[in-house]
N, C-alpha and C. Protein backbone atom coordinates (compact mmCIF):
# COMPACT_ATOMS: atom_id res chain seq x y z
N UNK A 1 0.85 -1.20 0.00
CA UNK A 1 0.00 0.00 0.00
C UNK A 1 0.89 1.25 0.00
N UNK A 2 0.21 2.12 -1.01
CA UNK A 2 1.80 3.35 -0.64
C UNK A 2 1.35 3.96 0.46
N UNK A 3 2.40 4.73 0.83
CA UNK A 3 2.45 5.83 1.72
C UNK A 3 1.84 7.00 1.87
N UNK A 4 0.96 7.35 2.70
CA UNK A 4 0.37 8.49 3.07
C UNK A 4 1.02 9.65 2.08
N UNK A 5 2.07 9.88 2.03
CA UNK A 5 2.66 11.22 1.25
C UNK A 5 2.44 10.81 -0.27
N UNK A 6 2.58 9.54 -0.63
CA UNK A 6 2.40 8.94 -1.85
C UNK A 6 1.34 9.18 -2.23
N UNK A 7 0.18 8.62 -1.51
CA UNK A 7 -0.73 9.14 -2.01
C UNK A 7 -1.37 10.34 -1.87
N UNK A 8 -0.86 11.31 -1.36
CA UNK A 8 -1.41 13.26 -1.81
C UNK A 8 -0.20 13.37 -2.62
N UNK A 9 0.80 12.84 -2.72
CA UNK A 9 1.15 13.18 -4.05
C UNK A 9 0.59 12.90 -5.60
N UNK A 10 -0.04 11.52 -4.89
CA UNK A 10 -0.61 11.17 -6.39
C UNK A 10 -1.91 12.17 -6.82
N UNK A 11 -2.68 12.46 -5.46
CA UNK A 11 -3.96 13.44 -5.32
C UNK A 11 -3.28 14.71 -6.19
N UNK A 12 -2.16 15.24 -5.51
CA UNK A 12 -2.16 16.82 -6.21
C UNK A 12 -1.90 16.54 -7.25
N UNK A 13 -0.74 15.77 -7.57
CA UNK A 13 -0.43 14.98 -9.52
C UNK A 13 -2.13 15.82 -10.25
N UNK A 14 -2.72 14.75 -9.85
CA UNK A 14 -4.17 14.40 -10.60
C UNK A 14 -5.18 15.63 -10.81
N UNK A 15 -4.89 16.98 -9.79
CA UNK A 15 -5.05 17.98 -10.12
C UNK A 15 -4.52 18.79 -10.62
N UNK A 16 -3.42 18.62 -11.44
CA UNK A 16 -3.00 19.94 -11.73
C UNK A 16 -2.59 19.25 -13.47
N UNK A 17 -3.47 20.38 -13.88
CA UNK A 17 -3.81 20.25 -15.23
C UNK A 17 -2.61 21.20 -16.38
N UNK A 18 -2.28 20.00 -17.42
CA UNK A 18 -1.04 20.98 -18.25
C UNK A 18 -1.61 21.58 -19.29
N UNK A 19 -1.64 23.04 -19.82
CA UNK A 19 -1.41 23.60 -20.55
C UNK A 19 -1.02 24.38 -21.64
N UNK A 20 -1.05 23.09 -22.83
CA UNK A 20 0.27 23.44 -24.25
C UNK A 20 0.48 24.99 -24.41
N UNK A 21 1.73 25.29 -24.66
CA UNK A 21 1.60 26.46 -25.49
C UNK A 21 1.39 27.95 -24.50
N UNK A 22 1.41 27.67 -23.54
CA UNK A 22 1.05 28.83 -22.32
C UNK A 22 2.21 29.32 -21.28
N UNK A 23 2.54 30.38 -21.01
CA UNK A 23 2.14 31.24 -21.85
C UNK A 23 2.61 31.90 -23.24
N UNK A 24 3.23 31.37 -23.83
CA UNK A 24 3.85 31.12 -25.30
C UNK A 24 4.32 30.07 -25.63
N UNK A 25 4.01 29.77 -26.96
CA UNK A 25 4.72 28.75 -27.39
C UNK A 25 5.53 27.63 -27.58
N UNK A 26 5.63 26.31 -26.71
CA UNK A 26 6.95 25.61 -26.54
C UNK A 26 6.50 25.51 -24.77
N UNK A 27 5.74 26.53 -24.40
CA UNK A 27 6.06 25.77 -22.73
C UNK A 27 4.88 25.06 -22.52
N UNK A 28 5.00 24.34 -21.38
CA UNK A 28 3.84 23.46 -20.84
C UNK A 28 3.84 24.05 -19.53
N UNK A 29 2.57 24.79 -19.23
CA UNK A 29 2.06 25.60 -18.24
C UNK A 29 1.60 24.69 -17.13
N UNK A 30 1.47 24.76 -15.76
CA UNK A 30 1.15 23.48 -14.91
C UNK A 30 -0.03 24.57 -13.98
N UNK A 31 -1.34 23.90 -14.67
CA UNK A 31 -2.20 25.10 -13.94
C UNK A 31 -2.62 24.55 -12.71
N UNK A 32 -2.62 25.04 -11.08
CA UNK A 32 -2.98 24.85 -10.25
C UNK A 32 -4.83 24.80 -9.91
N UNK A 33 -4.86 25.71 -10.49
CA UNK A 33 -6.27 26.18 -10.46
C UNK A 33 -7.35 24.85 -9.91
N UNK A 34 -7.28 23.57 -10.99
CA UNK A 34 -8.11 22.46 -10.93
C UNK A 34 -7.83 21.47 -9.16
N UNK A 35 -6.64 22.16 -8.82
CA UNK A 35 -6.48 21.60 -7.65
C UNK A 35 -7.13 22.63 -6.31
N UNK A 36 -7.14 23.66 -6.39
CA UNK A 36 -7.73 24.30 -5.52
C UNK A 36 -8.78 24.64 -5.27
N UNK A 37 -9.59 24.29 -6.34
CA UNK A 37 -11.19 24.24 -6.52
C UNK A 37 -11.45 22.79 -6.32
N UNK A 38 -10.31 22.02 -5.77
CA UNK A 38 -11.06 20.70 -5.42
C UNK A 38 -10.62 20.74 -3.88
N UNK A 39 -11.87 20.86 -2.72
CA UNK A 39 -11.54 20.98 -1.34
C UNK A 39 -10.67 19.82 -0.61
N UNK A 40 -10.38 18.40 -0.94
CA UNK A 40 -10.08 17.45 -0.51
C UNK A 40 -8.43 17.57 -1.10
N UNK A 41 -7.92 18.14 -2.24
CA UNK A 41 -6.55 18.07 -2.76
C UNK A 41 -6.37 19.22 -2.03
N UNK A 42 -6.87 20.57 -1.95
CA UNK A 42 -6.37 21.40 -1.36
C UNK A 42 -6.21 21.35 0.04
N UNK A 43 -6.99 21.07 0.93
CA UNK A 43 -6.95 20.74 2.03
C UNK A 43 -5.70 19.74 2.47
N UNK A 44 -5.72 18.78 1.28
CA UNK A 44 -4.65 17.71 1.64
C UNK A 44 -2.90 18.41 1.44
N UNK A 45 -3.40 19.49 0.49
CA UNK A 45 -2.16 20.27 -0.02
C UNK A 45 -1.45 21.02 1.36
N UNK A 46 -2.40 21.41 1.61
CA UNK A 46 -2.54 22.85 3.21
C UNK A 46 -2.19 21.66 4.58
N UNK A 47 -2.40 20.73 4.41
CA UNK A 47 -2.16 19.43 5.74
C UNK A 47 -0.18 19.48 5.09
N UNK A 48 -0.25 18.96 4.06
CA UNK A 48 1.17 18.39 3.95
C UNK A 48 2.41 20.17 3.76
N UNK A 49 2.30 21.00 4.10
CA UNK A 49 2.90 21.76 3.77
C UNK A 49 2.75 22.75 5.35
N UNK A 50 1.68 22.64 6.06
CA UNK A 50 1.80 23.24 7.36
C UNK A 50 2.26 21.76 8.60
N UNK A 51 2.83 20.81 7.40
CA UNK A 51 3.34 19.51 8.30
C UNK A 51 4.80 19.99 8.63
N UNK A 52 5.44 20.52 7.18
CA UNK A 52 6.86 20.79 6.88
C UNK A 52 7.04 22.19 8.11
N UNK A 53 5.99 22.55 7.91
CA UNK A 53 6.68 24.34 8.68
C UNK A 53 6.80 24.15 9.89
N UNK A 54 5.85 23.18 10.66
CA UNK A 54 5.89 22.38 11.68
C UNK A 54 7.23 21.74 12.29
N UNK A 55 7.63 20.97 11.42
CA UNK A 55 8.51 19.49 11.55
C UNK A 55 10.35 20.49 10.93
N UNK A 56 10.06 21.78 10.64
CA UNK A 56 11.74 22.41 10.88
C UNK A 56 11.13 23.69 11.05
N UNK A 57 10.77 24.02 12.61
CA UNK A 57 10.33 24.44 13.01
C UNK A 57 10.30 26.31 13.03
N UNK A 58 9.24 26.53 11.99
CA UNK A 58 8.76 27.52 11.26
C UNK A 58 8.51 28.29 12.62
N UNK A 59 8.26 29.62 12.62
CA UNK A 59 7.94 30.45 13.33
C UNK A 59 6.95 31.67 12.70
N UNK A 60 7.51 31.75 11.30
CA UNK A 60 6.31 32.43 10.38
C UNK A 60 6.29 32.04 9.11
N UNK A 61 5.42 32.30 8.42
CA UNK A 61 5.22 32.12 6.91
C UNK A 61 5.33 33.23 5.95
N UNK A 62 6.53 32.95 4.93
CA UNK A 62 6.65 33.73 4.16
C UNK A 62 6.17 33.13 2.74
N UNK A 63 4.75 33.94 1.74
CA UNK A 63 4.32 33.70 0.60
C UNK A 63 4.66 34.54 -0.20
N UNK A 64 5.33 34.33 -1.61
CA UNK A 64 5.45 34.80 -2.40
C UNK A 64 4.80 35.19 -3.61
N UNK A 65 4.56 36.37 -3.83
CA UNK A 65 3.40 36.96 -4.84
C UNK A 65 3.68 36.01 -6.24
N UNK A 66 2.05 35.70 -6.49
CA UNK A 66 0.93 35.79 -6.01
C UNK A 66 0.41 34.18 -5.57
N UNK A 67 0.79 33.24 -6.43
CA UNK A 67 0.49 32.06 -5.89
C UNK A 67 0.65 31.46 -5.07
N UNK A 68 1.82 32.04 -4.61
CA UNK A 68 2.54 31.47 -2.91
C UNK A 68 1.49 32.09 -1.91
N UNK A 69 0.39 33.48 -2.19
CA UNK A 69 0.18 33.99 -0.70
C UNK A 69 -1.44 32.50 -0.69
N UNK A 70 -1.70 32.60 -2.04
CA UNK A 70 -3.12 31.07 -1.92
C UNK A 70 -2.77 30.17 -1.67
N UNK A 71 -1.43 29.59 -1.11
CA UNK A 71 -0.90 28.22 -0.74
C UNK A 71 -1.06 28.43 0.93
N UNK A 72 0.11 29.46 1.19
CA UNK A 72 0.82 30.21 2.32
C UNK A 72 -0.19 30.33 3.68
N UNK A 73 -0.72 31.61 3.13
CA UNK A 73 -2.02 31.89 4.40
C UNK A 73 -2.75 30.97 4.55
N UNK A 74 -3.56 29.84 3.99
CA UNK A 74 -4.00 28.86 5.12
C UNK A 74 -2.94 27.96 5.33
N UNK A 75 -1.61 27.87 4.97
CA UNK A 75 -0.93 27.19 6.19
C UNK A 75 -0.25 27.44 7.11
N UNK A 76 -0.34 29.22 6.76
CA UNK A 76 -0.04 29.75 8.75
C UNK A 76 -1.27 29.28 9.35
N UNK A 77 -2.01 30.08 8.66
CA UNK A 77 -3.71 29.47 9.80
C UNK A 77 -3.49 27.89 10.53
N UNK A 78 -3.33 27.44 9.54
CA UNK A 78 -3.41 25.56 9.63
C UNK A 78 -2.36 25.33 11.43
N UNK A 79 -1.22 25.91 10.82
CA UNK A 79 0.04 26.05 11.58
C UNK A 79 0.11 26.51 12.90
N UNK A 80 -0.72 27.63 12.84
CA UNK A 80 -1.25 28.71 14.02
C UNK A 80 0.38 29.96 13.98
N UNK A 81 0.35 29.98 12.65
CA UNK A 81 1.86 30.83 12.62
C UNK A 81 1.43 32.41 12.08
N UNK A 82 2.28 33.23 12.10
CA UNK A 82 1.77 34.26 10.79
C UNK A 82 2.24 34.05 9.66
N UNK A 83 1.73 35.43 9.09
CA UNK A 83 1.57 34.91 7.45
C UNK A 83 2.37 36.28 7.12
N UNK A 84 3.32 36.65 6.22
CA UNK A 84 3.72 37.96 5.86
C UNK A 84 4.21 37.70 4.11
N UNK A 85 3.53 38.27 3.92
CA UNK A 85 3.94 38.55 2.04
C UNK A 85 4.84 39.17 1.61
N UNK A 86 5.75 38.65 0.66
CA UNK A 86 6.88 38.89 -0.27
C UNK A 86 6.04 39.61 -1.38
N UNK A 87 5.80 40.55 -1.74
CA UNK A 87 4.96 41.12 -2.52
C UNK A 87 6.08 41.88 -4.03
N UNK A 88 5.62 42.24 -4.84
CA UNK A 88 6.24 42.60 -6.43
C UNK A 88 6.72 44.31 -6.00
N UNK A 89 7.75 44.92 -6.15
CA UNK A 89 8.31 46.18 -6.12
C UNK A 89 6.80 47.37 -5.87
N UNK A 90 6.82 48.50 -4.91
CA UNK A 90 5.59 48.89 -5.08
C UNK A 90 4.49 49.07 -4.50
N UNK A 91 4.14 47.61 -4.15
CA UNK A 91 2.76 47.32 -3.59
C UNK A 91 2.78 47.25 -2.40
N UNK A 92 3.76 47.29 -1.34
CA UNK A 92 3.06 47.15 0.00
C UNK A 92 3.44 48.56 0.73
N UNK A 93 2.74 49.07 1.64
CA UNK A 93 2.75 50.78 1.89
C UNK A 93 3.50 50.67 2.51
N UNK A 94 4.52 51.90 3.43
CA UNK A 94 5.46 52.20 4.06
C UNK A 94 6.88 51.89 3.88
N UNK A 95 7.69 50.96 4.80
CA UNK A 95 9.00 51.19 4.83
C UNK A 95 9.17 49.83 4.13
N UNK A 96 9.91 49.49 3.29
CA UNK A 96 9.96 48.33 2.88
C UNK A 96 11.45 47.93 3.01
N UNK A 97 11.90 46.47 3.06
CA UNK A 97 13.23 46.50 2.09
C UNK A 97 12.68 45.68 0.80
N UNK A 98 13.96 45.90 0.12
CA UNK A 98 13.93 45.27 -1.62
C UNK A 98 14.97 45.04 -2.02
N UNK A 99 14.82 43.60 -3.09
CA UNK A 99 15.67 42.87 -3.15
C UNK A 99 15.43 42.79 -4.86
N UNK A 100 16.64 43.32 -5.64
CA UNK A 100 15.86 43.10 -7.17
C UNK A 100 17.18 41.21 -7.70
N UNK A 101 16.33 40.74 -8.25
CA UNK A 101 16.85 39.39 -9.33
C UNK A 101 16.71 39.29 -10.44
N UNK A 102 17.35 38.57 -11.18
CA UNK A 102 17.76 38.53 -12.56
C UNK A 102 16.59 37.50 -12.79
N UNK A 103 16.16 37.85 -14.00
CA UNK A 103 14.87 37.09 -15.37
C UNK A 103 15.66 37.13 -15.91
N UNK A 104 14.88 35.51 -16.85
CA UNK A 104 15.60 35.63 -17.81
C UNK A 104 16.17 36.46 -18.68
N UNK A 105 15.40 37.77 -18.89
CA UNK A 105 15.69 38.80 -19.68
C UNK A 105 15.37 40.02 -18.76
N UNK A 106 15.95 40.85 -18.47
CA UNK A 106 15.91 41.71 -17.78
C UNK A 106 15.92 40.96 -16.09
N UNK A 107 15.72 42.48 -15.28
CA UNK A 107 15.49 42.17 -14.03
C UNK A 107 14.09 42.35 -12.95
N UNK A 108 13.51 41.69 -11.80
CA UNK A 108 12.38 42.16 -11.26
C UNK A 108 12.98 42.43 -9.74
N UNK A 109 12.06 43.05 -9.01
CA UNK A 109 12.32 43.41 -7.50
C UNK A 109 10.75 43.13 -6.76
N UNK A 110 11.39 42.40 -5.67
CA UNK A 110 10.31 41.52 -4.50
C UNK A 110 10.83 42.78 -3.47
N UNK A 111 9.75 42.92 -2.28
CA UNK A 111 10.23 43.87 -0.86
C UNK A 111 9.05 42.97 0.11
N UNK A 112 9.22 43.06 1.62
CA UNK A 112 8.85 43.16 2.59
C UNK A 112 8.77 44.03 3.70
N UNK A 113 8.04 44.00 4.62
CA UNK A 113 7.82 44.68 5.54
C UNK A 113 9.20 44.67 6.80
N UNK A 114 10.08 44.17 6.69
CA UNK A 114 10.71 44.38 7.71
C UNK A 114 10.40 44.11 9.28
N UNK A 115 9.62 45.22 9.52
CA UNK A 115 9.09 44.93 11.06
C UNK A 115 8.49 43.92 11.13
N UNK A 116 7.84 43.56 10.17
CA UNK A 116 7.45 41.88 10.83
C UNK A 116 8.12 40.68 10.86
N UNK A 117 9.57 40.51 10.85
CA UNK A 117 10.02 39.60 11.21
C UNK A 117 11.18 40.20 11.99
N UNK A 118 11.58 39.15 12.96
CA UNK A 118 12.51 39.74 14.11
C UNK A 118 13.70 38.73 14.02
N UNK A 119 14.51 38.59 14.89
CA UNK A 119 15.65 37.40 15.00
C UNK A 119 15.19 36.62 15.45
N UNK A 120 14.44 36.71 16.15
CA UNK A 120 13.90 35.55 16.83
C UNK A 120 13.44 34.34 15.89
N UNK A 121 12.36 34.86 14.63
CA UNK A 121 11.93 34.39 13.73
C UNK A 121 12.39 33.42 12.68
N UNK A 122 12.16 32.04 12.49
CA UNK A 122 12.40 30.99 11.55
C UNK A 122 11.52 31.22 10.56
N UNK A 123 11.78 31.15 9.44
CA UNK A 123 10.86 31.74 8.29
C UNK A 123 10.69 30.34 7.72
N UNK A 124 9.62 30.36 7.21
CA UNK A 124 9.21 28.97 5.81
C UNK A 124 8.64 29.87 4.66
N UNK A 125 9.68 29.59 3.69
CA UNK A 125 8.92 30.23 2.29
C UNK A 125 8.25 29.22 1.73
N UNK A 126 7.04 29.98 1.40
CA UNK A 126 6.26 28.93 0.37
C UNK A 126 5.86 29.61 -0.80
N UNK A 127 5.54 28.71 -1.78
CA UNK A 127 5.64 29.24 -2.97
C UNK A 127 5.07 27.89 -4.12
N UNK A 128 4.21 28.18 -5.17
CA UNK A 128 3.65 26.65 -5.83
C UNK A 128 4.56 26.75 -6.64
N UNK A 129 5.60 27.01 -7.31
CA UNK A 129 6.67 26.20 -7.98
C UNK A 129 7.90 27.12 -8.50
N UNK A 130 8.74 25.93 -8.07
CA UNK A 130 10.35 26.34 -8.17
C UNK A 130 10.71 26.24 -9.29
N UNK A 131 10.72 27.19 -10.03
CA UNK A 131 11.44 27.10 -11.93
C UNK A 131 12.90 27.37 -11.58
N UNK A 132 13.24 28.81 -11.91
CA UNK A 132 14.66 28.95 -12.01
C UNK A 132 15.53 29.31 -10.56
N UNK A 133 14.71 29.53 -9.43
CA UNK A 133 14.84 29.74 -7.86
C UNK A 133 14.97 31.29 -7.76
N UNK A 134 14.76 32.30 -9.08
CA UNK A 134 14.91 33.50 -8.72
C UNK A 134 14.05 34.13 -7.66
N UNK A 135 12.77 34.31 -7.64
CA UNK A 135 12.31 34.88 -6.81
C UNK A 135 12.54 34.30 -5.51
N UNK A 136 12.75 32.46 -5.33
CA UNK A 136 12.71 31.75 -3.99
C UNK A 136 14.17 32.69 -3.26
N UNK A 137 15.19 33.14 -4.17
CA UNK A 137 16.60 33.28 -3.78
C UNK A 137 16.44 34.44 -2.94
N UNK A 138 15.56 35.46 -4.13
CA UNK A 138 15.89 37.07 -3.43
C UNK A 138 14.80 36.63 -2.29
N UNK A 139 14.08 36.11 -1.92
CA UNK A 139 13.13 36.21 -0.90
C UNK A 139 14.21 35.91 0.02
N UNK A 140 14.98 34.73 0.31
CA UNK A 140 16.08 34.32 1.28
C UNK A 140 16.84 35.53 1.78
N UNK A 141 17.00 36.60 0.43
CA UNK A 141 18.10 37.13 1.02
C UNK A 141 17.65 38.54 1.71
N UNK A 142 16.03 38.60 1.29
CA UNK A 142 15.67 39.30 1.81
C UNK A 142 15.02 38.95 3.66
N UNK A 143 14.58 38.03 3.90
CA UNK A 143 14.65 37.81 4.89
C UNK A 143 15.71 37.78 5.62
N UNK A 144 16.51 37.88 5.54
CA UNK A 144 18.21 37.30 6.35
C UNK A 144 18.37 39.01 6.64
N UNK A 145 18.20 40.06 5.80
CA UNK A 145 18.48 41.16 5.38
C UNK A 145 17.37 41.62 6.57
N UNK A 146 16.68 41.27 7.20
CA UNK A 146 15.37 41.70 8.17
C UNK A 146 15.77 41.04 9.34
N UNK A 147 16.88 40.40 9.36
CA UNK A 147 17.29 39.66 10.99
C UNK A 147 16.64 38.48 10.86
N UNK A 148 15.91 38.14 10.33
CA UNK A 148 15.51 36.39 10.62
C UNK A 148 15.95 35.46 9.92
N UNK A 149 15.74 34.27 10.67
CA UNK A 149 15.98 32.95 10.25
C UNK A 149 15.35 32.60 9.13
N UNK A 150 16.22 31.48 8.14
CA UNK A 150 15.50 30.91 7.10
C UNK A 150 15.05 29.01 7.68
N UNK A 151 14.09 28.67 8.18
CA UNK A 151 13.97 27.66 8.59
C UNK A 151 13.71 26.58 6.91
N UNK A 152 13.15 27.03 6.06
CA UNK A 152 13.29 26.75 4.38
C UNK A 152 12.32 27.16 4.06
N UNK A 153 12.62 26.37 2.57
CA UNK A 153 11.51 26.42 1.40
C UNK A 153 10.44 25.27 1.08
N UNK A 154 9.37 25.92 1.17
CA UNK A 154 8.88 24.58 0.54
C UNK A 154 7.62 24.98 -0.60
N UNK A 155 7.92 24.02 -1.54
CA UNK A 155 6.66 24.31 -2.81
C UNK A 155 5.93 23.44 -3.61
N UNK A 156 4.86 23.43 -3.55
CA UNK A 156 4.05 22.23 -4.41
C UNK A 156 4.50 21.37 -5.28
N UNK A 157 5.24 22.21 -6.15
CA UNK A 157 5.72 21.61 -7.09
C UNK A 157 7.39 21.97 -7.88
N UNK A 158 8.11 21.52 -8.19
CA UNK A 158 9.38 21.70 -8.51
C UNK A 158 9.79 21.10 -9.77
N UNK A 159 10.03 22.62 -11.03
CA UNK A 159 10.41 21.79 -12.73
C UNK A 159 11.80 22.01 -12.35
N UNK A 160 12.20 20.55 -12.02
CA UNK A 160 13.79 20.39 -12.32
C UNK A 160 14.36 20.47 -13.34
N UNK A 161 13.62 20.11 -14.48
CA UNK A 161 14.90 20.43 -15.70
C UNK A 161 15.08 21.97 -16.00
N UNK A 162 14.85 22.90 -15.03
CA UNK A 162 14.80 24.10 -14.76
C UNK A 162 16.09 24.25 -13.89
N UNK A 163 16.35 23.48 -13.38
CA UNK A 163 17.39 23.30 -12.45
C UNK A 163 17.75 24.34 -11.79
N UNK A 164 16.38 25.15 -10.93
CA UNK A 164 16.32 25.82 -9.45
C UNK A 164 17.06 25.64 -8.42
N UNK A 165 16.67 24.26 -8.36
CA UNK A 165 17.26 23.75 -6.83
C UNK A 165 19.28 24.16 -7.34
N UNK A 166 19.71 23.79 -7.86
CA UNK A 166 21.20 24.00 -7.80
C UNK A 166 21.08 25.54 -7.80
N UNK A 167 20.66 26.53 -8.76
CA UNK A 167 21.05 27.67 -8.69
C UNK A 167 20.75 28.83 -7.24
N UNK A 168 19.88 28.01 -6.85
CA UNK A 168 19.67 28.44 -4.89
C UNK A 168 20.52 28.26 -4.09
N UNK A 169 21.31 27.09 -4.18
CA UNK A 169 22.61 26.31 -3.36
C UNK A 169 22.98 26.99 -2.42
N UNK A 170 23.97 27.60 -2.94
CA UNK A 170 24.30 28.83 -1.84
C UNK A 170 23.70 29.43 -1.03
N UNK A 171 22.68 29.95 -1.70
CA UNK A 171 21.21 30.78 -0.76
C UNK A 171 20.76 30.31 0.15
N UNK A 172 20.78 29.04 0.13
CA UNK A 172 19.42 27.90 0.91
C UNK A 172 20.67 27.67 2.57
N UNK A 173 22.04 27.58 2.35
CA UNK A 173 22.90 27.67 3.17
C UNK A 173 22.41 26.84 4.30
N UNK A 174 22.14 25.69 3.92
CA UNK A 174 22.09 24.75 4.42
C UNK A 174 20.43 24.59 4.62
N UNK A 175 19.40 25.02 4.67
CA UNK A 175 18.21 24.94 5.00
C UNK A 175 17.59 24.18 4.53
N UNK A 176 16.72 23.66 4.49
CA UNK A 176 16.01 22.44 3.45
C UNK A 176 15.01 23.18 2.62
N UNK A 177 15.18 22.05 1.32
CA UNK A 177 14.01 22.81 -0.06
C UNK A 177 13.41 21.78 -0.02
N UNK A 178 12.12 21.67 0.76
CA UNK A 178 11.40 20.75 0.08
C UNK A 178 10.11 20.69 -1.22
N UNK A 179 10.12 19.52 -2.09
CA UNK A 179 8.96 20.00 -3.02
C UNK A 179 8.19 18.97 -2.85
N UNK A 180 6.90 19.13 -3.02
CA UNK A 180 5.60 17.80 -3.18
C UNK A 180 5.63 16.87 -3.91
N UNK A 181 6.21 17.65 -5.19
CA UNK A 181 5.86 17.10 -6.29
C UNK A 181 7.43 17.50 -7.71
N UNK A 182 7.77 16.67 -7.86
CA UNK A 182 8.64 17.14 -8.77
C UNK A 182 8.76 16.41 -10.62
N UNK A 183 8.75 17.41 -11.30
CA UNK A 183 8.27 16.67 -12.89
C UNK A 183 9.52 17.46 -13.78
């Protein structure tokens, strides 16, 4: 019989629907959507991911705009942790810091609030999938940059032939990346 993790892995597998051609040409898009409109995969999603923040022991939750904050916030809730958003250059009011990373073509910038994390604080980034680890990286270094701990990463899903996980290496500085699901 498989294993409990085996099978919500096989559950989220079975929701998440591919997409030729999206969003241009040549890629295969991995839409979450069909999994979160199903209450039993999501729920099972939100169990196995406020297990991890739990089990290397999270102190808050960090989600990354925008799909990370619909993963994230119910698994602080789940967790009984907070929830603080990595949000896109811009959008969140007052004092921020910011952290800009390299795209493939050009560059983007993530910021946070600062005051809400302290030293005290073990962070868990979450995020539904690890492509090239840019945004997972600057989030790291922006937390570290705010006094807190990186307790890790963790994300639904992980395209390795993207090969994220190596280009984080350094960043992750020992922390664990875990993924649900990796294709």
């Amino acid at each position: 019989m498989p294993s409990t993790a085996e099978n919500t892995r096989e559950l989220l597998l079975s929701r998440i629907r591919d997409v030729a051609d999206y969003p241009k040409p040549g890629v295969m898009f991995k839409d979450i959507t069909p999994l979160l409109a199903d209450p039993v995969a999501f729920t099972a999603l939100t169990d196995a991911l406020a297990e991890l923040c739990l089990r290397h022991g999270a102190t808050k939750i960090v989600g990354l705009e925008a799909r990370g904050f619909i993963l994230a916030a119910p698994v602080a809730v789940r967790s009984g942790l907070g929830f603080v958003p990595v949000r896109k250059a811009g959008k969140l009011p007052g004092a921020t810091l910011s952290q800009a990373y390299e795209l493939e073509y050009g560059t983007a910038e993530i910021e946070i609030h600062a005051e809400d994390l302290s030293a005290d604080d073990r962070i868990m980034v979450i995020d539904d999938v690890l492509a090239t680890g840019g945004t997972a990286g600057a989030s790291l270094e922006l937390i570290r940059r705010a006094g807190a701990q990186v307790a890790g990463v963790a994300v639904l899903m992980e395209l390795g032939f993207l090969d994220g996980r190596a280009r984080l290496g350094d960043s992750l500085r020992g922390a664990p990346l875990e993924a649900l699901i990796t294709v």
